[in-house]
N, C-alpha and C. Protein backbone atom coordinates (compact mmCIF):
# COMPACT_ATOMS: atom_id res chain seq x y z
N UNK A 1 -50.75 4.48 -11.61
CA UNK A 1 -49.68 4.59 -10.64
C UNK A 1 -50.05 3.87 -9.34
N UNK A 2 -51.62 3.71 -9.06
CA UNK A 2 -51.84 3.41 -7.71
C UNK A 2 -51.46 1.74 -7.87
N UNK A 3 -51.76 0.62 -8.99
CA UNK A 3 -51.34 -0.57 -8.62
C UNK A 3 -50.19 -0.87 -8.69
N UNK A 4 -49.11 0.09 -9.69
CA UNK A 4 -47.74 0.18 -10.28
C UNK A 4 -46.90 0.33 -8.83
N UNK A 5 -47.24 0.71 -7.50
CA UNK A 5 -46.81 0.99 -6.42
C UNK A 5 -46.78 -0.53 -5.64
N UNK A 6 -47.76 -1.19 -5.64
CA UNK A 6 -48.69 -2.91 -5.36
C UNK A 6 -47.35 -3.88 -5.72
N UNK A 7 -47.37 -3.67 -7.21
CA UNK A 7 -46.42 -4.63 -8.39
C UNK A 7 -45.16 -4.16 -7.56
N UNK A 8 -44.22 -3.27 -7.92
CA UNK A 8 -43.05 -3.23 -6.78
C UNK A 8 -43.17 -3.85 -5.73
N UNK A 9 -44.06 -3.57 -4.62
CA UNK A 9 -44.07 -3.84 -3.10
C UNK A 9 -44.07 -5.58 -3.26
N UNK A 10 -44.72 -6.00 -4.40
CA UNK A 10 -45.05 -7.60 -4.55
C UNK A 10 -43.46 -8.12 -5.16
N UNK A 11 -42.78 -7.41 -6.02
CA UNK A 11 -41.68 -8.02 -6.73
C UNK A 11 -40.54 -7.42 -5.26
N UNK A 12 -40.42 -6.44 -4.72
CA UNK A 12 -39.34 -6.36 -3.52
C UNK A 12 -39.45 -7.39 -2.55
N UNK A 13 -40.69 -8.08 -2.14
CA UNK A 13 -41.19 -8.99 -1.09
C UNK A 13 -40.47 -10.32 -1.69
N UNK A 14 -40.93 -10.71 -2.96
CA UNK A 14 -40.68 -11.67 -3.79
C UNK A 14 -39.12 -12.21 -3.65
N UNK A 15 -38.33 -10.78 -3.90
CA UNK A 15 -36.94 -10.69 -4.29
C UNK A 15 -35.91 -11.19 -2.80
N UNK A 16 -36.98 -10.52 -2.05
CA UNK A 16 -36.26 -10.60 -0.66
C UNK A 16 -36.44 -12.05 0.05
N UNK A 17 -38.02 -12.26 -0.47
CA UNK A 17 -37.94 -13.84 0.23
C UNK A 17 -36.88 -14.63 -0.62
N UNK A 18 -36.56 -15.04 -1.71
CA UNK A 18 -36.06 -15.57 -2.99
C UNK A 18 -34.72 -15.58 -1.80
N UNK A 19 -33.87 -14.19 -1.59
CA UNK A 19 -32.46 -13.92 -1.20
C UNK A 19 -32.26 -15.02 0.54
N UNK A 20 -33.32 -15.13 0.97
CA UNK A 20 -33.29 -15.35 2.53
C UNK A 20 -33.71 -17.03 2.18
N UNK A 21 -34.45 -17.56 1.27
CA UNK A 21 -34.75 -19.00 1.08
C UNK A 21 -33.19 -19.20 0.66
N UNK A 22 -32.42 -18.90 -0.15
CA UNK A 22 -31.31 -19.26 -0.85
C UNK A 22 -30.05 -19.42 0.27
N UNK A 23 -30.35 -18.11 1.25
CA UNK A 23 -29.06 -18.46 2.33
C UNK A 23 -29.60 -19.41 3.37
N UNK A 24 -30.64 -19.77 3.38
CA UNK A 24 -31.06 -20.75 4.64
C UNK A 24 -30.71 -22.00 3.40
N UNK A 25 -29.73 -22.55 2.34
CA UNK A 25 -29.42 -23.70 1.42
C UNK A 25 -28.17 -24.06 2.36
N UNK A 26 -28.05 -25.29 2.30
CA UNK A 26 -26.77 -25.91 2.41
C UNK A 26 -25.63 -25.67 1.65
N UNK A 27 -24.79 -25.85 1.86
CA UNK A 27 -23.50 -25.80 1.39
C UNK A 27 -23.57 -26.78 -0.49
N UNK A 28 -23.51 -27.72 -0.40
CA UNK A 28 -24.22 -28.67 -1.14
C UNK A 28 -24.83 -27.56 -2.72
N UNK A 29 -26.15 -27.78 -1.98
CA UNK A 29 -27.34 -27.02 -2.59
C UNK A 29 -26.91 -25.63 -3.32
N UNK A 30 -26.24 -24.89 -2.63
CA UNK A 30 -25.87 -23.62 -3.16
C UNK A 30 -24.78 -23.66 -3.96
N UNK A 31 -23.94 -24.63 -3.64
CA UNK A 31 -23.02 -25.00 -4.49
C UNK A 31 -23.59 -25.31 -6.14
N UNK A 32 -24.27 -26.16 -6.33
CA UNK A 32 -24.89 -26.73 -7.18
C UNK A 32 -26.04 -25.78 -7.97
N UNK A 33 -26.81 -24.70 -7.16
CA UNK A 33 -26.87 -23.71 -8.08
C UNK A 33 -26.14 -22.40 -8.15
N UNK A 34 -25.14 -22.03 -8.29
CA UNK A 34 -23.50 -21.87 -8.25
C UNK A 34 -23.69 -22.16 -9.66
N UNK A 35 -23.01 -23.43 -9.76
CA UNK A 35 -22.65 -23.79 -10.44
C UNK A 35 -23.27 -23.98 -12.02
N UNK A 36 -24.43 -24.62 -11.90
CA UNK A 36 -25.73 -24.08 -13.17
C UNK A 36 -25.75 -22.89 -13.64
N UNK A 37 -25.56 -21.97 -12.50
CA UNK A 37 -25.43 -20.31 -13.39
C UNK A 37 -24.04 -20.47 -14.20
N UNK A 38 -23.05 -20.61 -13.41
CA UNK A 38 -21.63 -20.73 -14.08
C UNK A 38 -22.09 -21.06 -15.73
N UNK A 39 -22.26 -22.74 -15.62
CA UNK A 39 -22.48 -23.19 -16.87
C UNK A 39 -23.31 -22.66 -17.58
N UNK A 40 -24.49 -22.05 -17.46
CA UNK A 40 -24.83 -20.95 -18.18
C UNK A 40 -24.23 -19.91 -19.00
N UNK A 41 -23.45 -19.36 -18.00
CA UNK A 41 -22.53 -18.16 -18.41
C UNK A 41 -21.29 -18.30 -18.93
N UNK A 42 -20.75 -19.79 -19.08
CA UNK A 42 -19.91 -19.60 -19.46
C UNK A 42 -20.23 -20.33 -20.89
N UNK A 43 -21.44 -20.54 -21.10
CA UNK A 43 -22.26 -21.39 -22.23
C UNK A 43 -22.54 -19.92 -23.65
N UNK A 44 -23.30 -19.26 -22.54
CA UNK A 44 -23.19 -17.86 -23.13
C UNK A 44 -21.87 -17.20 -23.37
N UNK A 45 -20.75 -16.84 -22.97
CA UNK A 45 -19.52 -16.30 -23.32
C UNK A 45 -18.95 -17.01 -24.52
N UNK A 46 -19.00 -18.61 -24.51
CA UNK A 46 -18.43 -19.18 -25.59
C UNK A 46 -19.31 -19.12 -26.31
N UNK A 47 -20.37 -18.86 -26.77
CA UNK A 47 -21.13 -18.64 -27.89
C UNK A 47 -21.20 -17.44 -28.79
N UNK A 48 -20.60 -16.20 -27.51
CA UNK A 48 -20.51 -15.23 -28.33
C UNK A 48 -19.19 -14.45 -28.65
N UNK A 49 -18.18 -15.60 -28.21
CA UNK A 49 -16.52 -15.40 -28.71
C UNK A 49 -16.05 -15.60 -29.84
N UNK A 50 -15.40 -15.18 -30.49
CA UNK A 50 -15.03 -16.04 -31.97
C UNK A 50 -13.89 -16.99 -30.93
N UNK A 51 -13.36 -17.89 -31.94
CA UNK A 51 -12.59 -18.65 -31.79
C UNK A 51 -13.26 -20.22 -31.51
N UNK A 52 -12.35 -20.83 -31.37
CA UNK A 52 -12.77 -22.33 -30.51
C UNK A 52 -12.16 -22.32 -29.30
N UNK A 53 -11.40 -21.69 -28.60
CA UNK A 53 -11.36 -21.79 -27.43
C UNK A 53 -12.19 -21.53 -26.44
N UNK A 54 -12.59 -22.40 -24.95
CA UNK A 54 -13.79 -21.74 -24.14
C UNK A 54 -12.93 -20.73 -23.35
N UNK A 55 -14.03 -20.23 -22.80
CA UNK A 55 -13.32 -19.03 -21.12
C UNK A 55 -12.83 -20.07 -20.39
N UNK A 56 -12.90 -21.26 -20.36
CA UNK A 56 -12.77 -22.55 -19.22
C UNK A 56 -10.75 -22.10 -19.66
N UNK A 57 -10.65 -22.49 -21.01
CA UNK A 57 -9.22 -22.50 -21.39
C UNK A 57 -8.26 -21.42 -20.79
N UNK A 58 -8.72 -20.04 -20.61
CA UNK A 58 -8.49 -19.35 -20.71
C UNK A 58 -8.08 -18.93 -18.79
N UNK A 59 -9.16 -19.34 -18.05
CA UNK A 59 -9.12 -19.00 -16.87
C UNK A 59 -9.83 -20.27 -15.78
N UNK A 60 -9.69 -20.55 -14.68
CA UNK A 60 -9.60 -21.90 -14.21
C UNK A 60 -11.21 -21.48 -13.84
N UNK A 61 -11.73 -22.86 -13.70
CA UNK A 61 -13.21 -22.88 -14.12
C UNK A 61 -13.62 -22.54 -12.64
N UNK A 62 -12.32 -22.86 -11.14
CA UNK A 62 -13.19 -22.15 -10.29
C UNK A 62 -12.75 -21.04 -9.65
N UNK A 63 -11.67 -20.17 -10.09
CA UNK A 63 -12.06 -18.78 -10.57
C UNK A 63 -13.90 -17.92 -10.66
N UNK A 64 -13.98 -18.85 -11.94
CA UNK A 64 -14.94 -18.69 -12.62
C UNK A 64 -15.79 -18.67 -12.07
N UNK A 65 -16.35 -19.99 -11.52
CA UNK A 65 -17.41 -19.92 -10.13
C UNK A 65 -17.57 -18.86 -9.37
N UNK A 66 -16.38 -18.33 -8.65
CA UNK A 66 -16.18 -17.42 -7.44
C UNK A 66 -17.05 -16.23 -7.65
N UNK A 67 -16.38 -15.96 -9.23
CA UNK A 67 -16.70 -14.61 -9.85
C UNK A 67 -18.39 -14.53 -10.12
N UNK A 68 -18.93 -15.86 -10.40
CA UNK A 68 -19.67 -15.66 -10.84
C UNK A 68 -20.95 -15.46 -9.49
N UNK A 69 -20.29 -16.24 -8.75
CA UNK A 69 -21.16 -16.12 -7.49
C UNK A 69 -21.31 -15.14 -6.59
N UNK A 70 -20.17 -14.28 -6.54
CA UNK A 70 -20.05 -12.96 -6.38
C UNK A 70 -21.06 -11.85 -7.05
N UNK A 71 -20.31 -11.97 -8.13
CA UNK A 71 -21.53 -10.77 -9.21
C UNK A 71 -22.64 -10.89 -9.18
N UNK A 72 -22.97 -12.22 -9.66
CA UNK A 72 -24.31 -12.79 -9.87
C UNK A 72 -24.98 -13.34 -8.48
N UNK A 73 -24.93 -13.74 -7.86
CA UNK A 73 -25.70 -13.96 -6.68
C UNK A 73 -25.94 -13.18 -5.32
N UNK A 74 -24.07 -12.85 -5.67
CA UNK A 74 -24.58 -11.48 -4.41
C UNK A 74 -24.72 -10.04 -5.07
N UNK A 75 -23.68 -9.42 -6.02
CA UNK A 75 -24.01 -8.15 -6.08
C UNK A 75 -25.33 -8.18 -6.93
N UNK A 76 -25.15 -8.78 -8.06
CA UNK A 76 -26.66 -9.06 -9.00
C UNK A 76 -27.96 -8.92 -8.65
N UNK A 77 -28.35 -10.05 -7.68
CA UNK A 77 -29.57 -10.63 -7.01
C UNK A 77 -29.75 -8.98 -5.67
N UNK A 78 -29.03 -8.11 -5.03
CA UNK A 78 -29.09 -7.09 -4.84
C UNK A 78 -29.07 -5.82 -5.21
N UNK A 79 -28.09 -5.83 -6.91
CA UNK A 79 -28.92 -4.92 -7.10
C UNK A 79 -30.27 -4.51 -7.77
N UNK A 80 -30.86 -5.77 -7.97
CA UNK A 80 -32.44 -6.06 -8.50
C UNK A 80 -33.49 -5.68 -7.40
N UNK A 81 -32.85 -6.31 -6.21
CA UNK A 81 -33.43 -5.76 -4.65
C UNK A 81 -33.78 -4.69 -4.08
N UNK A 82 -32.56 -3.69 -4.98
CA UNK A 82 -32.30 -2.72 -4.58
C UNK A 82 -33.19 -1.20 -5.44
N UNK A 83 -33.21 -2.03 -6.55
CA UNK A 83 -34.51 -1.26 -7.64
C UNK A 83 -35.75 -1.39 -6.97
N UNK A 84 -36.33 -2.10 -6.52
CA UNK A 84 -37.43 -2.35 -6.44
C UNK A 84 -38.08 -2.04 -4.63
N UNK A 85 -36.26 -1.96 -3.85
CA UNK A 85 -36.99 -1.47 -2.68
C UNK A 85 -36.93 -0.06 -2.75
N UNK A 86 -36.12 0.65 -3.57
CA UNK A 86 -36.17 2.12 -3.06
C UNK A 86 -37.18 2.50 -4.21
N UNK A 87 -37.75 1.96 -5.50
CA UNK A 87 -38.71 2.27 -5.75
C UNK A 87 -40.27 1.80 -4.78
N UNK A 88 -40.48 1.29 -4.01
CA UNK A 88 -41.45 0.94 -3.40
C UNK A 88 -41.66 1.88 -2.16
N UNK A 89 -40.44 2.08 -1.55
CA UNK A 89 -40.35 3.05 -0.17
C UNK A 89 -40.74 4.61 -1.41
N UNK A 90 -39.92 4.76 -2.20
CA UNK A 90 -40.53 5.85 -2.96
C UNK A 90 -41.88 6.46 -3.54
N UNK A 91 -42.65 5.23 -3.32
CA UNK A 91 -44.03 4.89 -4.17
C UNK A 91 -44.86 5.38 -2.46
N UNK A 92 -44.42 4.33 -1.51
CA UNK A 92 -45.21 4.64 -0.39
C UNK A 92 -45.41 5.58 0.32
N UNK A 93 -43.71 5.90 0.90
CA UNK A 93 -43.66 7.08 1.95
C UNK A 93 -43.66 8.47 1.01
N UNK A 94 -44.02 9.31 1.34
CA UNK A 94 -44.17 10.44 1.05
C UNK A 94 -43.39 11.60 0.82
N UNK A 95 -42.63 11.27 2.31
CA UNK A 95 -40.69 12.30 2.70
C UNK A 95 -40.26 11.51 1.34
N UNK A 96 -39.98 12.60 0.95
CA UNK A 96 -38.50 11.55 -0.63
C UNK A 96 -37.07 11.40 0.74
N UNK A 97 -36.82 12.63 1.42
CA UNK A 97 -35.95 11.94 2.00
C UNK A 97 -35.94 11.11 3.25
N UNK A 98 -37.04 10.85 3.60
CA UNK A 98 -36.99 9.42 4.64
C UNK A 98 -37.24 8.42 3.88
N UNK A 99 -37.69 8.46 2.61
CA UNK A 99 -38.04 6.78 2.17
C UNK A 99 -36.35 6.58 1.39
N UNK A 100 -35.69 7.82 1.25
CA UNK A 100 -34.45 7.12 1.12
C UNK A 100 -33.32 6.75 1.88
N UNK A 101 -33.26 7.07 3.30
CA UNK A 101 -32.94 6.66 4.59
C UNK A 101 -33.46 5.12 5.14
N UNK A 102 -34.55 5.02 5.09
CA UNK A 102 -35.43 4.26 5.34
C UNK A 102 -34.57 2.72 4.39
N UNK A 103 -34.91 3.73 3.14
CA UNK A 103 -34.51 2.35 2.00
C UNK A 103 -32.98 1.97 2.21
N UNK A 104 -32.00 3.17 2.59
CA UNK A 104 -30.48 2.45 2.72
C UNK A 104 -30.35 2.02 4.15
N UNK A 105 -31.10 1.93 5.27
CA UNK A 105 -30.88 1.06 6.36
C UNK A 105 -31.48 -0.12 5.87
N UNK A 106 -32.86 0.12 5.65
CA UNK A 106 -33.05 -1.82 5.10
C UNK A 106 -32.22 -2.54 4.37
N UNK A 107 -31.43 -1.89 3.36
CA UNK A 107 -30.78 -2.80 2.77
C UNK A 107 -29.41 -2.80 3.01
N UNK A 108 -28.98 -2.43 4.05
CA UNK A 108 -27.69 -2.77 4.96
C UNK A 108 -27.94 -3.87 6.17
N UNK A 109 -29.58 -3.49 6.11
CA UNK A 109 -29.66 -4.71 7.11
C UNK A 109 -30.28 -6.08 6.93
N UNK A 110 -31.11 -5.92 5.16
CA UNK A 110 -31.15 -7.37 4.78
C UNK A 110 -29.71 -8.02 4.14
N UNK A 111 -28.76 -7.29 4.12
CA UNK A 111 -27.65 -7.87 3.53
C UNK A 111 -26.69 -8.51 4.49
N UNK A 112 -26.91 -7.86 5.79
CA UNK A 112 -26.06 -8.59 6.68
C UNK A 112 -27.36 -9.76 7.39
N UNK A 113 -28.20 -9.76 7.72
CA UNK A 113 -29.40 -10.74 8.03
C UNK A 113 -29.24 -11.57 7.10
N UNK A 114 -29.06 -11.85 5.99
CA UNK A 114 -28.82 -12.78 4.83
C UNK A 114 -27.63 -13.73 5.14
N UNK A 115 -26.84 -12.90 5.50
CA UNK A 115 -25.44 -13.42 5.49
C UNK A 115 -25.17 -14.06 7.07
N UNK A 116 -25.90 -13.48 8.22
CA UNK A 116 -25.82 -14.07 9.28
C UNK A 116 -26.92 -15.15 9.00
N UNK A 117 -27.95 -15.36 8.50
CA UNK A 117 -28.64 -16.33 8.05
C UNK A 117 -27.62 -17.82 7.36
N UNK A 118 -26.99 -17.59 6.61
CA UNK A 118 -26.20 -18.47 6.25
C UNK A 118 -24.96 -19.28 6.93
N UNK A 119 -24.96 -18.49 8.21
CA UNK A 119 -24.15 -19.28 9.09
C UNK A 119 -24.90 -20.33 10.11
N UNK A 120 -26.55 -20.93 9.55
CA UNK A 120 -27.36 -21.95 10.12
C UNK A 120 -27.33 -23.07 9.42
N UNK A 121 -27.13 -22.90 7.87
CA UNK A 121 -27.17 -24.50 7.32
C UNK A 121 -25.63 -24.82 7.55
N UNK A 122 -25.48 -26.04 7.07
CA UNK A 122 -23.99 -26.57 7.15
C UNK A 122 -23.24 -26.29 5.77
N UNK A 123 -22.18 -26.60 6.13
CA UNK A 123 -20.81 -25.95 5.59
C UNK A 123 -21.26 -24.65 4.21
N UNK A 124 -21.49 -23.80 5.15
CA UNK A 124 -21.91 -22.21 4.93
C UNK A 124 -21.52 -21.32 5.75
N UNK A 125 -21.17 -20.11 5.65
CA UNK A 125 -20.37 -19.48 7.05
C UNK A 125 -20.75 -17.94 6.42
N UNK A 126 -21.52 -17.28 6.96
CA UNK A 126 -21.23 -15.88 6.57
C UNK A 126 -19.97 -14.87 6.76
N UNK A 127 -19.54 -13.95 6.03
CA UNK A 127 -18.66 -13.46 5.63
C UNK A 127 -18.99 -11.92 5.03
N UNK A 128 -18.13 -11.48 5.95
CA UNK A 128 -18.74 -9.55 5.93
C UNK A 128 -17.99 -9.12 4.86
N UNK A 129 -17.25 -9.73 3.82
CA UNK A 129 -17.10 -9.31 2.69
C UNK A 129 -18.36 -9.51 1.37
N UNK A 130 -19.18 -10.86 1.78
CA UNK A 130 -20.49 -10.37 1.10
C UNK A 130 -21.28 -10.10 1.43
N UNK A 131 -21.30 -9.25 2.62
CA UNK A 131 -21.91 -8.20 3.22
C UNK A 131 -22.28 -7.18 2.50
N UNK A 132 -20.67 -6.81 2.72
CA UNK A 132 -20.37 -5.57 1.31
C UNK A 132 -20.36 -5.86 0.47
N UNK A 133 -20.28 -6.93 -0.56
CA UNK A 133 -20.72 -6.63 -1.80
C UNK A 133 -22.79 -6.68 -2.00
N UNK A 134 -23.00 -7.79 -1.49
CA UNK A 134 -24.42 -6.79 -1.21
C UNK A 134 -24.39 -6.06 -1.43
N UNK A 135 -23.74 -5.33 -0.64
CA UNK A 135 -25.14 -3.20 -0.25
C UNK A 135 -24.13 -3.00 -1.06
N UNK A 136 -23.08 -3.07 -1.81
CA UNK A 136 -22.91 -2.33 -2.71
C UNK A 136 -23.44 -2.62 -4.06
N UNK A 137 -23.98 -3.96 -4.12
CA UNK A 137 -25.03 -3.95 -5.70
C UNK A 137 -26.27 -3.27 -5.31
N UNK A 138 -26.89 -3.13 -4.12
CA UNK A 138 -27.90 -2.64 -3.60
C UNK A 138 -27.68 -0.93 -3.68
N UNK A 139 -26.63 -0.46 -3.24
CA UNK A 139 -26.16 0.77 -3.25
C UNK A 139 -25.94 1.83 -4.64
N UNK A 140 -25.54 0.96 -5.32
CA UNK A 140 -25.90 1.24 -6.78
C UNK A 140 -27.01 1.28 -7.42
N UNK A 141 -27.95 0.77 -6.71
CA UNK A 141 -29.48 0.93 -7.32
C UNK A 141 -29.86 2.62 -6.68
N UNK A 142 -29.91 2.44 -5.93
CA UNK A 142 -30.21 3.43 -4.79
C UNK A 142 -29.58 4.35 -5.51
N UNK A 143 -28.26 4.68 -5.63
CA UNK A 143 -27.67 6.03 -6.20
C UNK A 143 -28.39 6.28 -7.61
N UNK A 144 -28.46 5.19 -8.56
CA UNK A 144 -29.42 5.03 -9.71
C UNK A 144 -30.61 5.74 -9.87
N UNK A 145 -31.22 5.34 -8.98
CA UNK A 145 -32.64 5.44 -8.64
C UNK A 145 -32.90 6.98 -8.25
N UNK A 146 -31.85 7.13 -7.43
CA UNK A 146 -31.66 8.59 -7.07
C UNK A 146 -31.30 9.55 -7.77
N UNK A 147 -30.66 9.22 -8.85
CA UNK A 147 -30.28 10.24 -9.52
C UNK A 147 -31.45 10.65 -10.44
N UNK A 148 -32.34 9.63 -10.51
CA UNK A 148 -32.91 9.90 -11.42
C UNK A 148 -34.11 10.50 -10.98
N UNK A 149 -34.61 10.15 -10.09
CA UNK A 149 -36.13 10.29 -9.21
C UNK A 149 -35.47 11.42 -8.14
N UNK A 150 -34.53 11.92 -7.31
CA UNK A 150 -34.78 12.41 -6.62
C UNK A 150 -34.03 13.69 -6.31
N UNK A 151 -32.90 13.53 -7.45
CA UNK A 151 -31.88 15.05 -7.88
C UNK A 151 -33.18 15.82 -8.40
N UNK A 152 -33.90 15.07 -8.99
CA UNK A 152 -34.27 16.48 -10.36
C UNK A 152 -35.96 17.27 -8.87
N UNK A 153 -35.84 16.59 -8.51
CA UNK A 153 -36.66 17.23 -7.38
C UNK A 153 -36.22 18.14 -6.45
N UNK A 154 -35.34 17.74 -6.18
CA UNK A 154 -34.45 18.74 -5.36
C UNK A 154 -33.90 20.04 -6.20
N UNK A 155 -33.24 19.75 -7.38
CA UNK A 155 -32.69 21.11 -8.08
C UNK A 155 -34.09 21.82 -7.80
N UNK A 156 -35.21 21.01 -8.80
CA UNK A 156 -36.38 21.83 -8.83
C UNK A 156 -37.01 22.51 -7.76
N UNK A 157 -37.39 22.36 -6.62
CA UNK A 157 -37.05 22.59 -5.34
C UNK A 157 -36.50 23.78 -4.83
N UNK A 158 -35.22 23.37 -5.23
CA UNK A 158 -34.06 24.71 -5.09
C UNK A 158 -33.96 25.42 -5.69
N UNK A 159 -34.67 25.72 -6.87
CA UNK A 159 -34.50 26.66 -8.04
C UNK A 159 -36.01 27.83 -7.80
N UNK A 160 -37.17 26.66 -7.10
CA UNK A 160 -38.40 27.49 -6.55
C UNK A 160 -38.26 27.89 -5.22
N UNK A 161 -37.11 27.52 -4.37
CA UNK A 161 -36.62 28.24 -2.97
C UNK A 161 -36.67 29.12 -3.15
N UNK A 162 -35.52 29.61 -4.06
CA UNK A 162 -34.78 30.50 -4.41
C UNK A 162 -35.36 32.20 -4.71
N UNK A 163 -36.21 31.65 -5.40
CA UNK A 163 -37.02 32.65 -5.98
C UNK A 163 -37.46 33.91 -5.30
């Protein structure tokens, strides 16, 4: 458990630099890997559709983009962020409930720092709608994480209050 605490703190650091190199990209640049995921995914969907028609046919390819850059870059890429920071604040701090305070201000505030970050390269503009979707792929880890690691402590807890 003691290096299993290390490995998180190294993959949340990782995850977070990864999110803050990507919004300091140009317009251009981000576009273009955008778009590689797209074709990925939409490489994968038609492979596992019957038919011969693609998703391209079906729905306009930049739709498709939007969606994909949405899910996948912002809520996605946060809520991976979001595993690994409230398991790490969990691993470190001790309070279960300050490292989960702790963990939902940081990640309200790397999600908007991200996004005010992206209003420095050119034709990029941050936008407090993927703000929120951020902390809400992030937010979903957290409730995740919580349900699992930090209800059953508390019933337990409350059941030896009680007594």
């Amino acid at each position: 458990m003691k290096y299993l605490k290390y490995l998180f703190l190294v993959c949340y650091i990782f995850i977070t630099f990864v999110i803050f190199i990507k919004a300091f990209e140009d317009g251009e640049t981000s576009a273009a890997s955008s778009d590689q995921v797209t074709d990925i995914v939409v490489d994968m969907i038609d492979g596992i559709t019957p038919g011969d028609e693609s998703i391209t046919d079906k729905f306009d390819i930049e739709d498709i983009k939007l969606f994909i850059r949405k899910a996948v870059g912002h809520f996605g890429l946060f809520l991976v962020l979001g595993v690994f920071a409230v398991a790490t604040y969990y691993l470190f701090i001790k309070n279960r409930l300050l490292s989960l305070i702790i963990s939902i201000i940081v990640g309200f505030v790397t999600a908007g720092l991200s996004e005010i970050v992206q209003g420095i390269p050119a034709d990029r503009a941050p936008t407090f709608t993927d703000v929120l979707i951020d902390y809400a792929g992030y937010m979903i880890a957290v409730l995740l994480f919580s349900l699992i690691f930090y209800l059953p402590y508390y019933i337990k807890r409350r059941k030896v209050g009680s007594m």
